[in-house]
C-alpha atoms as a PDB file:
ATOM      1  CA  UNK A   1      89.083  83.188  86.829  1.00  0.00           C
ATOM      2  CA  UNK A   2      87.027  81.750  89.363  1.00  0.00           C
ATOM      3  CA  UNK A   3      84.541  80.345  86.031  1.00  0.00           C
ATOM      4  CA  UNK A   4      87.396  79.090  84.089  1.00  0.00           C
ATOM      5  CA  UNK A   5      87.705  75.348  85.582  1.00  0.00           C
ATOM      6  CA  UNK A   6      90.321  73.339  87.046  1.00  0.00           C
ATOM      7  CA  UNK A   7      93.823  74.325  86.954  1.00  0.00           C
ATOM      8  CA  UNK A   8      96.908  71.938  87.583  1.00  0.00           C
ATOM      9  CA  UNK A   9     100.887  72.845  87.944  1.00  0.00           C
ATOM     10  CA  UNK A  10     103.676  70.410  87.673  1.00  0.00           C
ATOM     11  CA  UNK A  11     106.587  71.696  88.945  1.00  0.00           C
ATOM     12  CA  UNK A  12     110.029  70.196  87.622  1.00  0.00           C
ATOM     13  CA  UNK A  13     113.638  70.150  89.300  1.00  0.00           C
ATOM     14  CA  UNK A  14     113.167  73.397  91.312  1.00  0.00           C
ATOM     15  CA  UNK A  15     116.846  74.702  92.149  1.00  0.00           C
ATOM     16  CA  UNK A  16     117.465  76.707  95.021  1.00  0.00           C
ATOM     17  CA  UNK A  17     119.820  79.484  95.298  1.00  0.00           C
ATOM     18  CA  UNK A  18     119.859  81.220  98.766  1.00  0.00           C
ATOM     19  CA  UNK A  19     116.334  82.920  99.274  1.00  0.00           C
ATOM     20  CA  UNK A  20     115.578  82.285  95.804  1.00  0.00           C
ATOM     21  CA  UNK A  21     113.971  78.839  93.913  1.00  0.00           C
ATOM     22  CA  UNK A  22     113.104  78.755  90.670  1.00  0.00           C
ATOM     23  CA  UNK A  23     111.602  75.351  88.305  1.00  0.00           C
ATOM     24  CA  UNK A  24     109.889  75.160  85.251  1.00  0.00           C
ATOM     25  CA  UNK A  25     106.064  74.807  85.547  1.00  0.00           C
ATOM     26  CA  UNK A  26     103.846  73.535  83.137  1.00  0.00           C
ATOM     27  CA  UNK A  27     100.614  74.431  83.489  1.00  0.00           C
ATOM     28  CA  UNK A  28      97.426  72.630  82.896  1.00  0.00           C
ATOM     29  CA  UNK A  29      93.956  73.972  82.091  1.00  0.00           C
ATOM     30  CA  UNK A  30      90.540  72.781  80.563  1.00  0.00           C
ATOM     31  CA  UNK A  31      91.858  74.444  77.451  1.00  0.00           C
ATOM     32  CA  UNK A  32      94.817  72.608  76.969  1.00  0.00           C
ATOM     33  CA  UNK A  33      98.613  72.668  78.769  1.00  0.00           C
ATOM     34  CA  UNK A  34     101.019  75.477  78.619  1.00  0.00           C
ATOM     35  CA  UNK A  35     104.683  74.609  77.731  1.00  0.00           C
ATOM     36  CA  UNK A  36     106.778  73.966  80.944  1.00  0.00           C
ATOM     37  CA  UNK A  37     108.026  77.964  81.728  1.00  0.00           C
ATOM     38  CA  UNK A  38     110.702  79.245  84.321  1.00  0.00           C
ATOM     39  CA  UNK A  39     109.211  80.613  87.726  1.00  0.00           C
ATOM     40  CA  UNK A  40     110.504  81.894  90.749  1.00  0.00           C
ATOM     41  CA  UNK A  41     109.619  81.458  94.467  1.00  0.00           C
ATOM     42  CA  UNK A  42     111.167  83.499  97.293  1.00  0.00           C
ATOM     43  CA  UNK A  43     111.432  83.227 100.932  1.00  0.00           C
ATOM     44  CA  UNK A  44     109.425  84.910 102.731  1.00  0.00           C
ATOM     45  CA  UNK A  45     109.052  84.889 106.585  1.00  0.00           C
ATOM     46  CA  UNK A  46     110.233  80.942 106.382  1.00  0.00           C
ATOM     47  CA  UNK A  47     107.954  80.318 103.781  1.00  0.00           C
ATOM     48  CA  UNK A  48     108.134  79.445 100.177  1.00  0.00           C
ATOM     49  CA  UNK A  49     105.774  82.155  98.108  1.00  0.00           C
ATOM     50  CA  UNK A  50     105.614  82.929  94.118  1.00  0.00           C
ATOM     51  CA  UNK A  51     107.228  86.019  93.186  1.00  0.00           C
ATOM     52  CA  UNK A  52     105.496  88.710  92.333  1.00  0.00           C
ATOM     53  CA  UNK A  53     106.804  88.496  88.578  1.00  0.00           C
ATOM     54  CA  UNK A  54     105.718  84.876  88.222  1.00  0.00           C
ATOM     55  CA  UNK A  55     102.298  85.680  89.648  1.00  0.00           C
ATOM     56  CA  UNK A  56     101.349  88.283  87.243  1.00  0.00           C
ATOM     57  CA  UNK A  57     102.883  85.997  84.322  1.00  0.00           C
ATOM     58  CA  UNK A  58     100.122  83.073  85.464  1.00  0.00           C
ATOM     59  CA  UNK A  59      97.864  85.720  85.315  1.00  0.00           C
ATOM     60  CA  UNK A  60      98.338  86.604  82.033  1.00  0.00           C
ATOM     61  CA  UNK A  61      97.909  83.493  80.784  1.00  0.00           C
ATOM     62  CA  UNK A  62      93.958  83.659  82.315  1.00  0.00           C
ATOM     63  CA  UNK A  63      93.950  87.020  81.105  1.00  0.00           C
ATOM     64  CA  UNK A  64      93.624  88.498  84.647  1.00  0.00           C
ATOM     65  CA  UNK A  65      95.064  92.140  85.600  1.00  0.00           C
ATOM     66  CA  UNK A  66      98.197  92.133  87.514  1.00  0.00           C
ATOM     67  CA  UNK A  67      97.673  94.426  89.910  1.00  0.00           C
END
């Protein structure tokens, strides 16, 4: 990924449920934008981190192994 240009997120009405936030995120790239999909955060330690689940679906999208 590190070739494959700029990447943007725009993160819309995250909710938050206990230790758990999720938001739709639409996510920009040189090769176009993906439509706005559900992710999750959880926290961690007092801090706000993408879940693993989310993480390996951005991934995806950038063809990347999920590892």
């Amino acid at each position: 990924l590190a070739n494959y240009g700029a990447i943007t997120f725009e993160v819309s009405e995250p909710t938050v449920a206990g230790e758990t936030s999720t938001a739709d995120v639409a996510i920009a790239t040189p090769r176009g934008t993906a439509a706005p999909a559900p992710q999750t955060w959880v926290l961690i330690d007092g801090t706000w981190k993408l879940s693993d689940a989310s993480t390996c679906q951005i991934l995806a999208m950038g063809q990347a192994p999920c590892v």
